[in-house]
N, C-alpha and C. Protein backbone atom coordinates (compact mmCIF):
# COMPACT_ATOMS: atom_id res chain seq x y z
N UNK A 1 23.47 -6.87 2.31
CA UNK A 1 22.49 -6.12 1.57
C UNK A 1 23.13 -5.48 0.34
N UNK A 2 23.96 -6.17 -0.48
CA UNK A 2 25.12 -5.88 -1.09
C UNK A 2 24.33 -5.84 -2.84
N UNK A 3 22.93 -6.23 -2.48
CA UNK A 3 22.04 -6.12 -4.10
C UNK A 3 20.43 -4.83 -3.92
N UNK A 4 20.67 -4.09 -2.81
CA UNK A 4 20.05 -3.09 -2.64
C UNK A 4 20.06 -2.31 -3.78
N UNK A 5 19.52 -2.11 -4.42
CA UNK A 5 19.56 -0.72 -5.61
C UNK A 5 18.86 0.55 -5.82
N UNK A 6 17.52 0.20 -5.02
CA UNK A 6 16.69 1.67 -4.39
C UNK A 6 16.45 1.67 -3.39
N UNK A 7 15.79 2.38 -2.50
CA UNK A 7 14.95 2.62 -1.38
C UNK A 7 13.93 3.70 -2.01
N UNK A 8 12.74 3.07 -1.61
CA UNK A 8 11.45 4.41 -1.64
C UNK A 8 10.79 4.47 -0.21
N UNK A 9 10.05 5.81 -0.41
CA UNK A 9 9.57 6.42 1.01
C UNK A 9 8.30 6.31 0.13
N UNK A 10 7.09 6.17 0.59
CA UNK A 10 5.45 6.06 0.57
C UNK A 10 5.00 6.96 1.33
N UNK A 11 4.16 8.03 1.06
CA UNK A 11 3.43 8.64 2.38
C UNK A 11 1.95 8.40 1.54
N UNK A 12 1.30 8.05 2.19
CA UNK A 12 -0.25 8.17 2.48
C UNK A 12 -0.97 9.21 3.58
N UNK A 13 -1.39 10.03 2.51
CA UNK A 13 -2.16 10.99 3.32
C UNK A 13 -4.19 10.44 3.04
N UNK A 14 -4.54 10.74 4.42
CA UNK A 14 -6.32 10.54 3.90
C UNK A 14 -7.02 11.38 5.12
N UNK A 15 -7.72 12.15 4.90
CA UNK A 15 -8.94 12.41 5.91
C UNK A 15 -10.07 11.39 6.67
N UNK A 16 -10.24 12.10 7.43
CA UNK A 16 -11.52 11.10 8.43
C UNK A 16 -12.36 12.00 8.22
N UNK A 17 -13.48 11.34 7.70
CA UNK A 17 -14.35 12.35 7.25
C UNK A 17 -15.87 11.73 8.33
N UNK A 18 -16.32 12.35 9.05
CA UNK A 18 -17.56 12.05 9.97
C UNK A 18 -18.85 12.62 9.97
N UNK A 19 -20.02 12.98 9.43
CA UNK A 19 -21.29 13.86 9.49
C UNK A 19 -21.03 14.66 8.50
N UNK A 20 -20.06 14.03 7.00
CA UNK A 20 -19.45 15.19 5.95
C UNK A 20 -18.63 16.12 6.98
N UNK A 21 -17.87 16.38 7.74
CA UNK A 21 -17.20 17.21 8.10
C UNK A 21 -16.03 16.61 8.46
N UNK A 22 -14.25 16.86 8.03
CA UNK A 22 -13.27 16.62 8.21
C UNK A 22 -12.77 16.56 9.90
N UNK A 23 -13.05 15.08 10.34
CA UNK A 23 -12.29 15.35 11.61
C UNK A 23 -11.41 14.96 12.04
N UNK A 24 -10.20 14.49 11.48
CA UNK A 24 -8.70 14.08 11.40
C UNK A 24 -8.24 13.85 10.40
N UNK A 25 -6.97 14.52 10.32
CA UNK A 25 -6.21 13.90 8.69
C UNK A 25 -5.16 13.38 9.33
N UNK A 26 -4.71 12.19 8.66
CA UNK A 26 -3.82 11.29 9.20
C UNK A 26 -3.22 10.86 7.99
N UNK A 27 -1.47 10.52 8.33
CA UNK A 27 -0.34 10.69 7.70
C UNK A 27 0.45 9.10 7.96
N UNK A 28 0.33 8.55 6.83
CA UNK A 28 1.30 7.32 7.35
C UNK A 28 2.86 6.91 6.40
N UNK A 29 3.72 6.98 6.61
CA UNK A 29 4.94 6.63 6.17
C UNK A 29 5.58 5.34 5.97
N UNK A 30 5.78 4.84 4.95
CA UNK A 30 6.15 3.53 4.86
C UNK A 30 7.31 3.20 3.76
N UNK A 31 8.20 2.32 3.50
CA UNK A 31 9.30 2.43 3.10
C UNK A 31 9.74 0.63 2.33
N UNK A 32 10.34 1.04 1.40
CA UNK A 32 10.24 -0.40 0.79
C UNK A 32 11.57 0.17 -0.09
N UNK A 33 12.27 -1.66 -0.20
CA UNK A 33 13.69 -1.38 -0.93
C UNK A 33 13.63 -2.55 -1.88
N UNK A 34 14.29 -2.74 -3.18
CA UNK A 34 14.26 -3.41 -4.18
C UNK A 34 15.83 -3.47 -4.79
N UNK A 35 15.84 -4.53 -5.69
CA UNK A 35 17.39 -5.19 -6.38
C UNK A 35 17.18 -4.22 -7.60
N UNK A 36 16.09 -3.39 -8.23
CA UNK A 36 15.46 -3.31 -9.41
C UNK A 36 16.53 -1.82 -9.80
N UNK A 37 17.78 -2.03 -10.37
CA UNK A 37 18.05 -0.60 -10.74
C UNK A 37 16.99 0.71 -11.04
N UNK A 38 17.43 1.84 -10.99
CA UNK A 38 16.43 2.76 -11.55
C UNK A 38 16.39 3.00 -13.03
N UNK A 39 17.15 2.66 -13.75
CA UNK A 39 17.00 1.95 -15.27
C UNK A 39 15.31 1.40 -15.54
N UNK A 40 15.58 0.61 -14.18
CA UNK A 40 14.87 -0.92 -14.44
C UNK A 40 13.26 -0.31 -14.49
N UNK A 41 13.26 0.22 -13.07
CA UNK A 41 12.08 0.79 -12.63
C UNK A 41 11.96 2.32 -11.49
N UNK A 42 11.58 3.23 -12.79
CA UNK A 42 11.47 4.34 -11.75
C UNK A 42 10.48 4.43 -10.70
N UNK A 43 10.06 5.67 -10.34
CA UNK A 43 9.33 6.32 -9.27
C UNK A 43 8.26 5.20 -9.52
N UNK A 44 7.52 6.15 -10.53
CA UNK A 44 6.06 5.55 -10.79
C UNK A 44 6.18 4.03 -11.19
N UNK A 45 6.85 3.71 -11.70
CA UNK A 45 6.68 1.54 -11.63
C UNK A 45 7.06 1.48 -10.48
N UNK A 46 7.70 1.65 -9.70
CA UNK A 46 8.19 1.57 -8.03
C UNK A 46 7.21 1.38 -7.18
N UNK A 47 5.89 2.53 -7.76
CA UNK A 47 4.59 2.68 -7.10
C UNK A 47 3.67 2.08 -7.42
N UNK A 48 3.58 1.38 -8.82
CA UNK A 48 2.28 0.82 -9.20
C UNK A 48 2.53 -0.63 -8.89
N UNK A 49 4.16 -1.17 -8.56
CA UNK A 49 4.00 -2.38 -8.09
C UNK A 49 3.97 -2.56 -6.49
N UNK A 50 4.44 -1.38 -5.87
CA UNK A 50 3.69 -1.84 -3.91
C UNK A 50 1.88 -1.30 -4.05
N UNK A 51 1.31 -1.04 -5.02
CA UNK A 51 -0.15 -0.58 -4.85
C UNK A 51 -0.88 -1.82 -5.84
N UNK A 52 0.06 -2.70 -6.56
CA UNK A 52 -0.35 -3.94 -7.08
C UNK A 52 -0.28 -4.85 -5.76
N UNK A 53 0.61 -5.05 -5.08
CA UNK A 53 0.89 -5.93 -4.07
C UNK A 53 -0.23 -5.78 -2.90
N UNK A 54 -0.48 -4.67 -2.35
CA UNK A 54 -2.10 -4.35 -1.92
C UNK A 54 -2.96 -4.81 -2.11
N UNK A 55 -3.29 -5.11 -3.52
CA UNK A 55 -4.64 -5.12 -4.43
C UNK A 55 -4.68 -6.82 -4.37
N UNK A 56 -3.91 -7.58 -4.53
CA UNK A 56 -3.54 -8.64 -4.12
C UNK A 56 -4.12 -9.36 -3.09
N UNK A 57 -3.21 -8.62 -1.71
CA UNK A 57 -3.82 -8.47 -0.67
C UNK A 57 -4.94 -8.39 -0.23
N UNK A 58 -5.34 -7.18 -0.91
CA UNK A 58 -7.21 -7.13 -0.37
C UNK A 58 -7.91 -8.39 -0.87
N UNK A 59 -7.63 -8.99 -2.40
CA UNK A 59 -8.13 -9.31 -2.57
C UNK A 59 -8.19 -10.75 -1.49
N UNK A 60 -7.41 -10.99 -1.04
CA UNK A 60 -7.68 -12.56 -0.73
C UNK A 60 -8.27 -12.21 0.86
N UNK A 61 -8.16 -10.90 1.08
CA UNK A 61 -8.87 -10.83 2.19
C UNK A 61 -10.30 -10.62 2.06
N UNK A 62 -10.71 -10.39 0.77
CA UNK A 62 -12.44 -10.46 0.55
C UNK A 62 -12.93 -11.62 0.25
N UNK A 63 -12.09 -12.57 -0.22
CA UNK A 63 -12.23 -14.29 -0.88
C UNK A 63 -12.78 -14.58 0.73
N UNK A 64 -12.05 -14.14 1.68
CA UNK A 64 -12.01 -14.81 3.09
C UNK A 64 -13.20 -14.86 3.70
N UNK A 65 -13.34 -13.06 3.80
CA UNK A 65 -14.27 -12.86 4.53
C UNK A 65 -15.72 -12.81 3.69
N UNK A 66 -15.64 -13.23 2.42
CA UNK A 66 -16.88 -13.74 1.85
C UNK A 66 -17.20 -15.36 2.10
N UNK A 67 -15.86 -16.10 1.95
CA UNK A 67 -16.24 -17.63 1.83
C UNK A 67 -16.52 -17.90 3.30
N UNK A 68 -15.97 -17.96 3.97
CA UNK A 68 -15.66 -18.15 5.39
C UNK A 68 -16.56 -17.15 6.64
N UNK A 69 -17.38 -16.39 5.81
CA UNK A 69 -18.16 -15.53 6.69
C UNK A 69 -17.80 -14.81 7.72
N UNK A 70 -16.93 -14.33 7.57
CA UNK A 70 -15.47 -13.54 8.92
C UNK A 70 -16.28 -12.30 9.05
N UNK A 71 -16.62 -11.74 8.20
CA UNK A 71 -17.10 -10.29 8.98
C UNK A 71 -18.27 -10.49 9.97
N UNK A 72 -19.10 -11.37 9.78
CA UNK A 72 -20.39 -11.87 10.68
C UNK A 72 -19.47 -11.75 12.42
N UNK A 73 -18.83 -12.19 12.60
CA UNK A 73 -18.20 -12.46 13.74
C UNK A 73 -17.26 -11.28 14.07
């Protein structure tokens, strides 16, 4: 692991919100490491590319469950 150059920590915080009234806030921690000096890419590019990589994500999971009719089931 000899081309490691950052580590970031992610926390996601969000409420559960039920009848408009807050009934759990929940905390998730997640962690991601890159070759990318901090030159290269600070905090915030650090963040807008694991919240690009998401967006990605969702998307091909709506291609899915639109073409393929997945949520029906």
């Amino acid at each position: 692991m000899h081309n490691v150059r950052q580590i970031c920590r992610v926390e996601r915080r969000r409420l559960v919100v039920q009848g408009g009234q807050v009934r759990k806030r929940e905390v998730e921690v997640s962690y991601a490491i890159t070759s990318a000096p901090p030159e290269r890419a600070d905090a915030t590019q650090l963040l807008h590319g694991l919240r690009g990589h998401w967006g990605i994500e969702n998307k091909v999971h709506w291609v899915r469950d639109v073409t393929m009719d997945e949520d029906r089931c």
